[in-house]
C-alpha atoms as a PDB file:
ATOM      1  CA  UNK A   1     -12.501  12.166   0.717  1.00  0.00           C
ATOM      2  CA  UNK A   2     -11.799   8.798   2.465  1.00  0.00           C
ATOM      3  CA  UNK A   3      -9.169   8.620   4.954  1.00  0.00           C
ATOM      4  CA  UNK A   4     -11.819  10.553   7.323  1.00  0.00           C
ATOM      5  CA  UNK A   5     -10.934  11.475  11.096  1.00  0.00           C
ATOM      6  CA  UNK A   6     -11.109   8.042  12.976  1.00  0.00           C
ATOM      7  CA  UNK A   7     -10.529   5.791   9.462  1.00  0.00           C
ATOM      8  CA  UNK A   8      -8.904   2.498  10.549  1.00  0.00           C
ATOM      9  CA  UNK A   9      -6.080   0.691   8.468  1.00  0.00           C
ATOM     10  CA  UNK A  10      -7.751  -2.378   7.558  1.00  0.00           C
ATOM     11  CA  UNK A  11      -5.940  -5.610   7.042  1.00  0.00           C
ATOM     12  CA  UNK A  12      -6.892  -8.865   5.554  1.00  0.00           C
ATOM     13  CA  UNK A  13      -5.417 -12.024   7.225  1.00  0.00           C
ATOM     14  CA  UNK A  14      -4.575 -15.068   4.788  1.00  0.00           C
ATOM     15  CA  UNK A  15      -3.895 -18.413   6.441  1.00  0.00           C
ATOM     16  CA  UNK A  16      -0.165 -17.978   4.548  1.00  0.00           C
ATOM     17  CA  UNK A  17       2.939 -17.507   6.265  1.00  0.00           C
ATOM     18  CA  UNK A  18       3.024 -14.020   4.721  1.00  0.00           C
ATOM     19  CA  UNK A  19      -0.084 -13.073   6.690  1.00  0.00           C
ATOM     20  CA  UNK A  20       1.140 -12.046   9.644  1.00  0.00           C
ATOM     21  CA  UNK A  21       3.742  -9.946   7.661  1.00  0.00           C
ATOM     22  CA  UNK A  22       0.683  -7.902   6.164  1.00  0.00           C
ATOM     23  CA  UNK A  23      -0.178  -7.547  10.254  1.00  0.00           C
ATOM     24  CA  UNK A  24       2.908  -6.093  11.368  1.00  0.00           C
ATOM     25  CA  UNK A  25       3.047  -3.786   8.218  1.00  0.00           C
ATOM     26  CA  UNK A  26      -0.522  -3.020   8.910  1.00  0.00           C
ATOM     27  CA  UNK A  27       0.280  -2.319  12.859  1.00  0.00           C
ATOM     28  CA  UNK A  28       3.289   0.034  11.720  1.00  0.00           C
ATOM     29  CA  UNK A  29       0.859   2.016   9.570  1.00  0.00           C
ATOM     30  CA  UNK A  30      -1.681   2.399  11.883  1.00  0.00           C
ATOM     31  CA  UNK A  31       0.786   3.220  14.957  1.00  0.00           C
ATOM     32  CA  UNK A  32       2.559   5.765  12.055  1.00  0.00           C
ATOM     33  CA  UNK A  33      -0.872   7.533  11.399  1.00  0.00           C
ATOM     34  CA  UNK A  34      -2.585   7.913  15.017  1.00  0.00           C
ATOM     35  CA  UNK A  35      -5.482   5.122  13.521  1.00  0.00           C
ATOM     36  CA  UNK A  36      -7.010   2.220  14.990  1.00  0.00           C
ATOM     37  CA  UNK A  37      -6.506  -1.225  13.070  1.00  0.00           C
ATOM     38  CA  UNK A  38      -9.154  -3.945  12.307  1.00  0.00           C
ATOM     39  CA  UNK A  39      -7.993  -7.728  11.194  1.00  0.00           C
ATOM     40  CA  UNK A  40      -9.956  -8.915   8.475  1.00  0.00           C
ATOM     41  CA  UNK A  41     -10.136 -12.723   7.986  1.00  0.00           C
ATOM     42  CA  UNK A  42     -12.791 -14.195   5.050  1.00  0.00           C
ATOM     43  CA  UNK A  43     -14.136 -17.354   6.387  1.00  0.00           C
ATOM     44  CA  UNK A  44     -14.945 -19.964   3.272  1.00  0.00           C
ATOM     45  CA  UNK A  45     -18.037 -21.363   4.538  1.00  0.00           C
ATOM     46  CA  UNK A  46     -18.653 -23.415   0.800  1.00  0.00           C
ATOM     47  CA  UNK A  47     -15.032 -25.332   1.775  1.00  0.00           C
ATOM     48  CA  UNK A  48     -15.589 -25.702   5.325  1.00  0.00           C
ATOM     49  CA  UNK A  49     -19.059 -27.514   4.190  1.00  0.00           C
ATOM     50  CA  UNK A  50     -17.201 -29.665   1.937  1.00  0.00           C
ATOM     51  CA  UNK A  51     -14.830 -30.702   5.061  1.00  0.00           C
ATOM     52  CA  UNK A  52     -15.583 -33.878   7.738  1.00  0.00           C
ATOM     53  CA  UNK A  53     -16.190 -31.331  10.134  1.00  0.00           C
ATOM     54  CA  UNK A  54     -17.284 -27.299   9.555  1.00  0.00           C
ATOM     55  CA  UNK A  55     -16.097 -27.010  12.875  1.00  0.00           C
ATOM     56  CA  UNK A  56     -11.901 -27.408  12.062  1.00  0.00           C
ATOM     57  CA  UNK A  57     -11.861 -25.025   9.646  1.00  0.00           C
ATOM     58  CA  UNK A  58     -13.703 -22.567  11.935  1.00  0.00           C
ATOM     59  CA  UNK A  59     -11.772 -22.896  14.909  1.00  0.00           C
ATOM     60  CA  UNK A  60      -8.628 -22.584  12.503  1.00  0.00           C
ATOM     61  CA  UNK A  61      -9.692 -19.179  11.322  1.00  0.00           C
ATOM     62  CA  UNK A  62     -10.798 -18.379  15.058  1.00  0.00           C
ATOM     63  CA  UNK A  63      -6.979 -19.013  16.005  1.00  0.00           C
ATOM     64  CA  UNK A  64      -5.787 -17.638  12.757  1.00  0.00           C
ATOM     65  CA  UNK A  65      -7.421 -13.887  13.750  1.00  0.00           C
ATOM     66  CA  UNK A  66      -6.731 -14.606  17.472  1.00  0.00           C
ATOM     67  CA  UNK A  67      -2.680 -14.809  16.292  1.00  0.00           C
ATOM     68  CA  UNK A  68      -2.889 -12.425  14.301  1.00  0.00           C
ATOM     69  CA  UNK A  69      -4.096  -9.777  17.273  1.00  0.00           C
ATOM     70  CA  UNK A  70      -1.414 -11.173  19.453  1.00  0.00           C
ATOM     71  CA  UNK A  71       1.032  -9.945  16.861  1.00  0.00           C
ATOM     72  CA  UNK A  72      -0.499  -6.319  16.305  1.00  0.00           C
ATOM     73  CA  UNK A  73       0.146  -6.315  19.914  1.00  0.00           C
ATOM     74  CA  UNK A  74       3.231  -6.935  20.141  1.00  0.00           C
ATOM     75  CA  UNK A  75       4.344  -4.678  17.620  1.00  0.00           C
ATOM     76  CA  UNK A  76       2.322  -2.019  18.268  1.00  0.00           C
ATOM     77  CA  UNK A  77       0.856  -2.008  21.984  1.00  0.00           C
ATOM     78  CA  UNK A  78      -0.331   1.314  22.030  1.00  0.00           C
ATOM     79  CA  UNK A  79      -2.655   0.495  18.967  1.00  0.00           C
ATOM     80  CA  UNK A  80      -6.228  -0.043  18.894  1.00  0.00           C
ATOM     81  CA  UNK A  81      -6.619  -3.912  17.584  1.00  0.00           C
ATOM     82  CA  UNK A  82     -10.352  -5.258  16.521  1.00  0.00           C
ATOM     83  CA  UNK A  83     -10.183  -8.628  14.591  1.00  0.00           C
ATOM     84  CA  UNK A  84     -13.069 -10.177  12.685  1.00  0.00           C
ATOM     85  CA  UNK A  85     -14.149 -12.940  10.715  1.00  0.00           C
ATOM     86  CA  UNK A  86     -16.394 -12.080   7.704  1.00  0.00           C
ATOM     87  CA  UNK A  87     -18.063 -14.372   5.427  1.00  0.00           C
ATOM     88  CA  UNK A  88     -17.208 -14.174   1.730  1.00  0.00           C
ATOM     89  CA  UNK A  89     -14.517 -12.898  -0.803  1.00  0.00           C
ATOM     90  CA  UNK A  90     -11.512 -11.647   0.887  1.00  0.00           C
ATOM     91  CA  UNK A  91     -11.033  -8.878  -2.544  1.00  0.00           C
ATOM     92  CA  UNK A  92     -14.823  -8.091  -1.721  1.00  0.00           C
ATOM     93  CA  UNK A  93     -14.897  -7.720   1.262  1.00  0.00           C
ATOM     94  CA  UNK A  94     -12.031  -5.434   2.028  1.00  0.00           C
ATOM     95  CA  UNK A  95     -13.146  -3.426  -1.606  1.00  0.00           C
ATOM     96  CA  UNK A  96     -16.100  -2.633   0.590  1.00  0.00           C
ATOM     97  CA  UNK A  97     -14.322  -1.882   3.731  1.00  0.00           C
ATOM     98  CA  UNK A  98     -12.153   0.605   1.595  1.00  0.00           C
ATOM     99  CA  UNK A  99     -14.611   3.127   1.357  1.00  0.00           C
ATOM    100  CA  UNK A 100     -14.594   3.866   5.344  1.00  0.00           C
ATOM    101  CA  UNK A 101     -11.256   2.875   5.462  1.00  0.00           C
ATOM    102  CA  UNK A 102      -7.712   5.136   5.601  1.00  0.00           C
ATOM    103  CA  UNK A 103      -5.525   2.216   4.222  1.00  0.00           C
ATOM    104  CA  UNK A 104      -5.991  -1.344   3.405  1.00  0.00           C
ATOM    105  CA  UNK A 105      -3.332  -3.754   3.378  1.00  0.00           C
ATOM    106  CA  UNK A 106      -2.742  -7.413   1.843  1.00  0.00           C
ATOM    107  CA  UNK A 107       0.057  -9.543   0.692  1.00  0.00           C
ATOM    108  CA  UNK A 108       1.158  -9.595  -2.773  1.00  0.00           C
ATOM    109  CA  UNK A 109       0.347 -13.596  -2.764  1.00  0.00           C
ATOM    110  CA  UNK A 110       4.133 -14.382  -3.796  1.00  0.00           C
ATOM    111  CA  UNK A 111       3.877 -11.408  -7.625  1.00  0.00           C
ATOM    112  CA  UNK A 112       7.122 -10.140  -6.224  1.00  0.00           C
ATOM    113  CA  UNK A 113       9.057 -13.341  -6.443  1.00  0.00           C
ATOM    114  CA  UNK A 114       7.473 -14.740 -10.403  1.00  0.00           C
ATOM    115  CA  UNK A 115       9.222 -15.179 -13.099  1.00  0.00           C
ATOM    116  CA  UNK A 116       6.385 -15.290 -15.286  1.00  0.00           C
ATOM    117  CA  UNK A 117       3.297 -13.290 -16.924  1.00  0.00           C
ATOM    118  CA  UNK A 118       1.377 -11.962 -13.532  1.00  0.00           C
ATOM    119  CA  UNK A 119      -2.608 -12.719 -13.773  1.00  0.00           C
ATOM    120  CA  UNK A 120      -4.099  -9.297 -13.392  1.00  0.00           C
ATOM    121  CA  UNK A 121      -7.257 -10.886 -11.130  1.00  0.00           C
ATOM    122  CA  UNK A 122      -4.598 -11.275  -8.621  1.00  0.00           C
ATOM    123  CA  UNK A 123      -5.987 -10.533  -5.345  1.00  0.00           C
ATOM    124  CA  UNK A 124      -3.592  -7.436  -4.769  1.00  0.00           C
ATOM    125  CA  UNK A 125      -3.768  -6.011  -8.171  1.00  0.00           C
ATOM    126  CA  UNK A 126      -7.576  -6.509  -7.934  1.00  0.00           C
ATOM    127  CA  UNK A 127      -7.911  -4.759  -4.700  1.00  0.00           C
ATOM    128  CA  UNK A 128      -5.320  -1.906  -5.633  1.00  0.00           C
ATOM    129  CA  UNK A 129      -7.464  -1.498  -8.845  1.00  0.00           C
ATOM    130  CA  UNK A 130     -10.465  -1.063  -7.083  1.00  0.00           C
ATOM    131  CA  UNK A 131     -10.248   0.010  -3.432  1.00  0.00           C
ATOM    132  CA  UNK A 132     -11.608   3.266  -2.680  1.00  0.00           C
ATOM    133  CA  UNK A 133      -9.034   4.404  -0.551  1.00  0.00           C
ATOM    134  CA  UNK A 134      -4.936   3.885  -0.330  1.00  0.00           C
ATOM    135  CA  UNK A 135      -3.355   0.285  -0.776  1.00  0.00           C
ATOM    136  CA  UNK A 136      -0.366  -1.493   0.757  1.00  0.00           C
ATOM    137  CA  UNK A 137       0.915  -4.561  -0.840  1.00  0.00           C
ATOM    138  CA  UNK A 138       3.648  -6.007   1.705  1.00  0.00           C
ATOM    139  CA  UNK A 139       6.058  -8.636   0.555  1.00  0.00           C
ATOM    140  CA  UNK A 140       7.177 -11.832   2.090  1.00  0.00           C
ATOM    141  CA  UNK A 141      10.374 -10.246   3.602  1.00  0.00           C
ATOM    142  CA  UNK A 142      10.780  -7.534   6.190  1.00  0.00           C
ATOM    143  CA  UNK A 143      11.541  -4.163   4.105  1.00  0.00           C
ATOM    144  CA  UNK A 144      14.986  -2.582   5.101  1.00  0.00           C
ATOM    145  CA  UNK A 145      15.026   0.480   6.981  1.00  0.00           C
ATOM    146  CA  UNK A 146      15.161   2.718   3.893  1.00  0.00           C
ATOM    147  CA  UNK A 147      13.746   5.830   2.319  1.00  0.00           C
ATOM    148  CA  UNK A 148      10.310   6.660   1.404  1.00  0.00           C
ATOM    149  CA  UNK A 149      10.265   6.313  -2.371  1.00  0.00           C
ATOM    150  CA  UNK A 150       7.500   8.004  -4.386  1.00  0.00           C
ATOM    151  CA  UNK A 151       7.339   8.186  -8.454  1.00  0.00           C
ATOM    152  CA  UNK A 152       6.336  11.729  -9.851  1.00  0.00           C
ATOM    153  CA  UNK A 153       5.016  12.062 -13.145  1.00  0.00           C
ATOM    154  CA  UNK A 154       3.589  15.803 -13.118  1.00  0.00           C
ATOM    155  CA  UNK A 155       0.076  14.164 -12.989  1.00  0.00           C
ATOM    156  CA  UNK A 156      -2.725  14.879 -10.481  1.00  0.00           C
ATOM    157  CA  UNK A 157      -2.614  11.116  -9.433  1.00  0.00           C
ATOM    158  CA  UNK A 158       1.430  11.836  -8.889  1.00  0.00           C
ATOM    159  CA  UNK A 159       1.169  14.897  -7.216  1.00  0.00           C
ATOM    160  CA  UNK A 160      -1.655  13.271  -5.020  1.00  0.00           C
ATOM    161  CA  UNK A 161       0.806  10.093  -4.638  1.00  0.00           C
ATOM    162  CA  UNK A 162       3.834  12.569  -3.699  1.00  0.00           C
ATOM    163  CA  UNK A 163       1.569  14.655  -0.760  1.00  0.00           C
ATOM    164  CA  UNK A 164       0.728  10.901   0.872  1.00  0.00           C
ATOM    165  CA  UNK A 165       4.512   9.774   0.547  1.00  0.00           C
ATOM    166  CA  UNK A 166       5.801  13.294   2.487  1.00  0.00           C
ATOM    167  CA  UNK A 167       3.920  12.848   5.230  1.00  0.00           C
ATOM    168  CA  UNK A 168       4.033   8.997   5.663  1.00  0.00           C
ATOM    169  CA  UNK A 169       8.180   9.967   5.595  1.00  0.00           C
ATOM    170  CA  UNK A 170       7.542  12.591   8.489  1.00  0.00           C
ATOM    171  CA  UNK A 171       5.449  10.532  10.351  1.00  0.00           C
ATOM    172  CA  UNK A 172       8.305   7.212   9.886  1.00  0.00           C
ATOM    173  CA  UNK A 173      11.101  10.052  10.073  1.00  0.00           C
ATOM    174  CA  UNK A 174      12.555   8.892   6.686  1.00  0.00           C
ATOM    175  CA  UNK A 175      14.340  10.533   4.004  1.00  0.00           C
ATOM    176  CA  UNK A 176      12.139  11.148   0.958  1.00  0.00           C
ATOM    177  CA  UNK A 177      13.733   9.784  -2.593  1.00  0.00           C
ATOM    178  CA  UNK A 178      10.939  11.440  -5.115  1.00  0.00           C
ATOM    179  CA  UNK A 179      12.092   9.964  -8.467  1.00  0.00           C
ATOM    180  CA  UNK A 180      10.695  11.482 -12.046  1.00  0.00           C
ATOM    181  CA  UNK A 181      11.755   9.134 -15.544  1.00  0.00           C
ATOM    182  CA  UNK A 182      11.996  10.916 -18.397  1.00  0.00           C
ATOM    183  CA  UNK A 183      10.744   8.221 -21.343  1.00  0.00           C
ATOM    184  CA  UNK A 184      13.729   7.736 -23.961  1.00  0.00           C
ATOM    185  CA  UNK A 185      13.043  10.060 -27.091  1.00  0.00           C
ATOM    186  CA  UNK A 186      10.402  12.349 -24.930  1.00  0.00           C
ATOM    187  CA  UNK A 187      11.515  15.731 -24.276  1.00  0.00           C
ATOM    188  CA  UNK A 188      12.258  16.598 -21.291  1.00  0.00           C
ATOM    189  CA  UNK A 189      10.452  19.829 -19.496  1.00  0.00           C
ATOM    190  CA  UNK A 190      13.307  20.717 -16.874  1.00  0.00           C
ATOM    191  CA  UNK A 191      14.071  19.068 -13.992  1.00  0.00           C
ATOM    192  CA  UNK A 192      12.832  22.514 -11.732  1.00  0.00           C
ATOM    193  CA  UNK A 193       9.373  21.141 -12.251  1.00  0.00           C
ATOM    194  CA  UNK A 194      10.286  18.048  -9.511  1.00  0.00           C
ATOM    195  CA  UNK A 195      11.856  20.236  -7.330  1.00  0.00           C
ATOM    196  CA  UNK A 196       8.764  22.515  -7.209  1.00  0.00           C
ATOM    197  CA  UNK A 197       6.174  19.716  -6.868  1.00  0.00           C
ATOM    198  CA  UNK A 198       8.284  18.230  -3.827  1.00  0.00           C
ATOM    199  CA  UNK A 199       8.836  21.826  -2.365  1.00  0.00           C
ATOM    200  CA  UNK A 200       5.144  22.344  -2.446  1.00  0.00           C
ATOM    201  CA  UNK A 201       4.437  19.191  -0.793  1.00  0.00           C
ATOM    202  CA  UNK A 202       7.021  19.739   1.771  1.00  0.00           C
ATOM    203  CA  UNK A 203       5.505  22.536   3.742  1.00  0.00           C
ATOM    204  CA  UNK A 204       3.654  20.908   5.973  1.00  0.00           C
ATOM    205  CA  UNK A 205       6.821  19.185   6.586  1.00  0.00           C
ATOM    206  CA  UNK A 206       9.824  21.381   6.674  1.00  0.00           C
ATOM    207  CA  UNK A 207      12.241  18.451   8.761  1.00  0.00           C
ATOM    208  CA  UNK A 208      11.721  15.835   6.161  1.00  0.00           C
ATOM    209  CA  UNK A 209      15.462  15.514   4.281  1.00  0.00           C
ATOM    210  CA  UNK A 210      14.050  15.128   0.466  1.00  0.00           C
ATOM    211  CA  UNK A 211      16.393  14.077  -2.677  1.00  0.00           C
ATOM    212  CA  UNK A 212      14.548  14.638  -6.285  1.00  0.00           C
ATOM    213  CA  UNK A 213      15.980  12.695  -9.002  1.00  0.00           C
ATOM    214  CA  UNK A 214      15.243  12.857 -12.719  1.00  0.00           C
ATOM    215  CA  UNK A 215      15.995   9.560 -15.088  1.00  0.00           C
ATOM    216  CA  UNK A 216      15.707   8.803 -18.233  1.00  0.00           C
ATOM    217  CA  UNK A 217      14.616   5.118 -19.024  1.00  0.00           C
ATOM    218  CA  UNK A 218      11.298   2.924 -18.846  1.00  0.00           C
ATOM    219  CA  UNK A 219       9.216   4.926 -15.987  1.00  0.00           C
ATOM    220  CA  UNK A 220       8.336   0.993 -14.251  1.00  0.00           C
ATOM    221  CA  UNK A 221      11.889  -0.504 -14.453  1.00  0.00           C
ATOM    222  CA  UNK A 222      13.708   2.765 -13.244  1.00  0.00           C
ATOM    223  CA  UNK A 223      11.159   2.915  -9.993  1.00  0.00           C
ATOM    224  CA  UNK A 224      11.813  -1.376  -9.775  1.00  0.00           C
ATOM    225  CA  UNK A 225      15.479  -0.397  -8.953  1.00  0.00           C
ATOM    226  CA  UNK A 226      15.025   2.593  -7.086  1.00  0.00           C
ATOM    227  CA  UNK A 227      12.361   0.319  -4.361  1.00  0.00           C
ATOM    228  CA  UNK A 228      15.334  -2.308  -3.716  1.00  0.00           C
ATOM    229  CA  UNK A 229      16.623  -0.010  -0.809  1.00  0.00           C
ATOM    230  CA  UNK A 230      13.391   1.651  -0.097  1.00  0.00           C
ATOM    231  CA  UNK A 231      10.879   0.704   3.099  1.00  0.00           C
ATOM    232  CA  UNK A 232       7.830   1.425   1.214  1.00  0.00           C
ATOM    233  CA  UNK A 233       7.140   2.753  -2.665  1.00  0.00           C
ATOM    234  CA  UNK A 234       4.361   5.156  -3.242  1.00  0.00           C
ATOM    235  CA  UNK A 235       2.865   5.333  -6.646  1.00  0.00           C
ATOM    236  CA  UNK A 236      -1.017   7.065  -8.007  1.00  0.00           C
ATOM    237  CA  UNK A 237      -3.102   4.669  -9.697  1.00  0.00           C
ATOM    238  CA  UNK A 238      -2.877   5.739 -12.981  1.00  0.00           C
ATOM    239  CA  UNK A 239      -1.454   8.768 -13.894  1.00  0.00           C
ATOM    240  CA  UNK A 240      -3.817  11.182 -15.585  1.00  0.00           C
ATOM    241  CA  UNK A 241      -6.358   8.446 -15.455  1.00  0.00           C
ATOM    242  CA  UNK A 242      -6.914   7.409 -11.927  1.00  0.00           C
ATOM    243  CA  UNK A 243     -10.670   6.003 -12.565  1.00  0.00           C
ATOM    244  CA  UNK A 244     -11.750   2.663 -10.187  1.00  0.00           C
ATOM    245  CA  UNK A 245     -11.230  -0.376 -11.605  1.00  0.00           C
ATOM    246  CA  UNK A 246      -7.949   0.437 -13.618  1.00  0.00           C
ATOM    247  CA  UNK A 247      -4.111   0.717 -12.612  1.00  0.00           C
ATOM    248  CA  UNK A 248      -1.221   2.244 -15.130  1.00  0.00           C
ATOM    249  CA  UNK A 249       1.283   0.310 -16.200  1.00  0.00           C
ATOM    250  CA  UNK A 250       3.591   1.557 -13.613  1.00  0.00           C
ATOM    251  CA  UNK A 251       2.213   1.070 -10.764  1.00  0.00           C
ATOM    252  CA  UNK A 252       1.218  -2.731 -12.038  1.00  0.00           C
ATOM    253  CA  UNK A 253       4.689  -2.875 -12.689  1.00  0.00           C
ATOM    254  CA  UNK A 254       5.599  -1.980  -9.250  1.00  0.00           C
ATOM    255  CA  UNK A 255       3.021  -4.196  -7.346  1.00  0.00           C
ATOM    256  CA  UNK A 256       4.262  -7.176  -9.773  1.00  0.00           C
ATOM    257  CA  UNK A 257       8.106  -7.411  -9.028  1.00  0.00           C
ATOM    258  CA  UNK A 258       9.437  -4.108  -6.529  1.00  0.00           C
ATOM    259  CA  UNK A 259      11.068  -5.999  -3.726  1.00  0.00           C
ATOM    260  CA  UNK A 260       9.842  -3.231  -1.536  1.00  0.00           C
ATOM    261  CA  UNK A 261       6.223  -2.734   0.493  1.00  0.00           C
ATOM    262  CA  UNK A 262       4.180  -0.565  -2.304  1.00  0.00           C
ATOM    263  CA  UNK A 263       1.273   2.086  -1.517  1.00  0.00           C
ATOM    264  CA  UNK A 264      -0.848   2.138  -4.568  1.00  0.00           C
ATOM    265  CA  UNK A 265      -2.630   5.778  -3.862  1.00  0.00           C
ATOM    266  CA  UNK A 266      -6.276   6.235  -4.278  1.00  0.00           C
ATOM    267  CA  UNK A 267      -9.224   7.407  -2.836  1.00  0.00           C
ATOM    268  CA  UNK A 268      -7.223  10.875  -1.871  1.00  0.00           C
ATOM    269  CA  UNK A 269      -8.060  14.663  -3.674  1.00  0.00           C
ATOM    270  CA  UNK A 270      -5.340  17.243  -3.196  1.00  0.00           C
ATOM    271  CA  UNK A 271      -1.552  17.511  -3.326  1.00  0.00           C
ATOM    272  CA  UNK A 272      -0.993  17.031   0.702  1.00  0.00           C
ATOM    273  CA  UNK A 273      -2.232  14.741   3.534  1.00  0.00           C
ATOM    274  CA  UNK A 274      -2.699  16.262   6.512  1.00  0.00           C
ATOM    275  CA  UNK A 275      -3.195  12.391   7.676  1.00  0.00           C
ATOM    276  CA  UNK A 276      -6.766  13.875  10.114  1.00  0.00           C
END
């Protein structure tokens, strides 16, 4: 499984003022989970030919990545911080680092605040679809200081989702809001099933508080509302179908207009993290 003993969090580093929010998330993450952090910037080299001089645009990223260390620091000094400059795609290139990675991180590129259709070769929806280990979409604002939010369907993607989100709330020391939506006209199993699933997970973890709440209404929309007061939303990939290459429609929906940081979980077998 990825997420290995000594796994960094992996962050890419946009020239955008949102950039350095992805760092500090990133820093948090890594501090959270014992794991080093490496700073990810994709150098154009095809635009920086077309410029007067290829030397601008490289000392820009050069001082781009150097801030961007400066800030890990500062958030997290007790952190490991490496910080590269890689040549290429920035979806590429941290698709590839995902499979020796324990988390990557981007920004959402601005999804959380359109009004309109979102393209789904968005760079955070294409990395989250294809990343071969957990993903963390952070938004342009500083999430509030909130529970850990997790959707459970009853899936093995869910239940895989729901073991990540208990022990990144132990390891923040947050309260853990695990929220099931019952569709409108679906029958509904019993609401003991949540309450097992979250017990289950929760062993490892005995000093986590936990709430389980069961909804009836559109499974993307409920989870949309639940994320306003949340620090971070953790949904699987795709329910029953968590292949590479393809998200459900909730967990689209969440990385397209939650307010709130969102771990799309992948990568990961079992029910529980023991976050080695």
């Amino acid at each position: 499984m990825t997420g290995s003993a000594g796994a960094p969090v992996v962050a890419g580093v946009g020239p955008s003022a949102q950039g350095m929010q992805v760092v500090r998330l990133a820093a948090r993450e890594a501090a959270a989970h014992g794991r080093d952090l490496t700073l990810l910037h994709a150098f154009n080299w095809e635009a920086a030919l077309q410029a007067p001089s290829v030397v601008g645009p490289r000392a820009e990223a050069e001082e781009l990545i150097a801030r961007a260390a400066r800030i890990a620091n500062e958030v997290e000094p007790a952190v490991s911080v490496s910080a590269e400059i890689v040549e290429g795609s920035p979806v590429e290139t941290l698709i590839r680092r995902s499979e020796t990675a324990f988390l990557v991180a981007i920004g959402d590129g601005g999804m959380a605040g359109c009004e309109g259709c979102v393209p789904t070769d968005a760079p955070a929806v294409q990395l989250a679809a294809r990343a071969g280990c957990p993903v963390l979409v952070a938004r342009r604002e500083p999430p509030p200081n909130g529970p850990v939010l997790v959707g459970v369907d009853g899936s093995e993607s869910s239940l895989t989702a729901l073991g990540f989100a208990m022990d990144c709330a132990s390891r923040r020391q947050a309260r853990l809001i695990a929220v099931r939506v019952v569709e409108p006209g679906r029958p509904d199993v019993g609401e003991e099933v949540l309450a097992e699933a979250v017990a289950r997970a929760g062993r490892g973890h005995p000093t986590v508080p936990t709430e389980c709440h069961t909804v009836r209404g559109d499974p993307g929309t409920v989870l949309v509302e639940q994320s306003r007061s949340a620090q971070v939303a953790v949904v699987g990939a795709r329910g029953d179908e968590p292949w590479r290459g393809m998200l459900g429609a909730v967990s689209q929906t969440l990385l397209y207009h939650a307010p709130s940081p969102v771990i799309v979980v992948r990568g990961l077998t079992g029910t529980a993290q023991d976050g080695s």
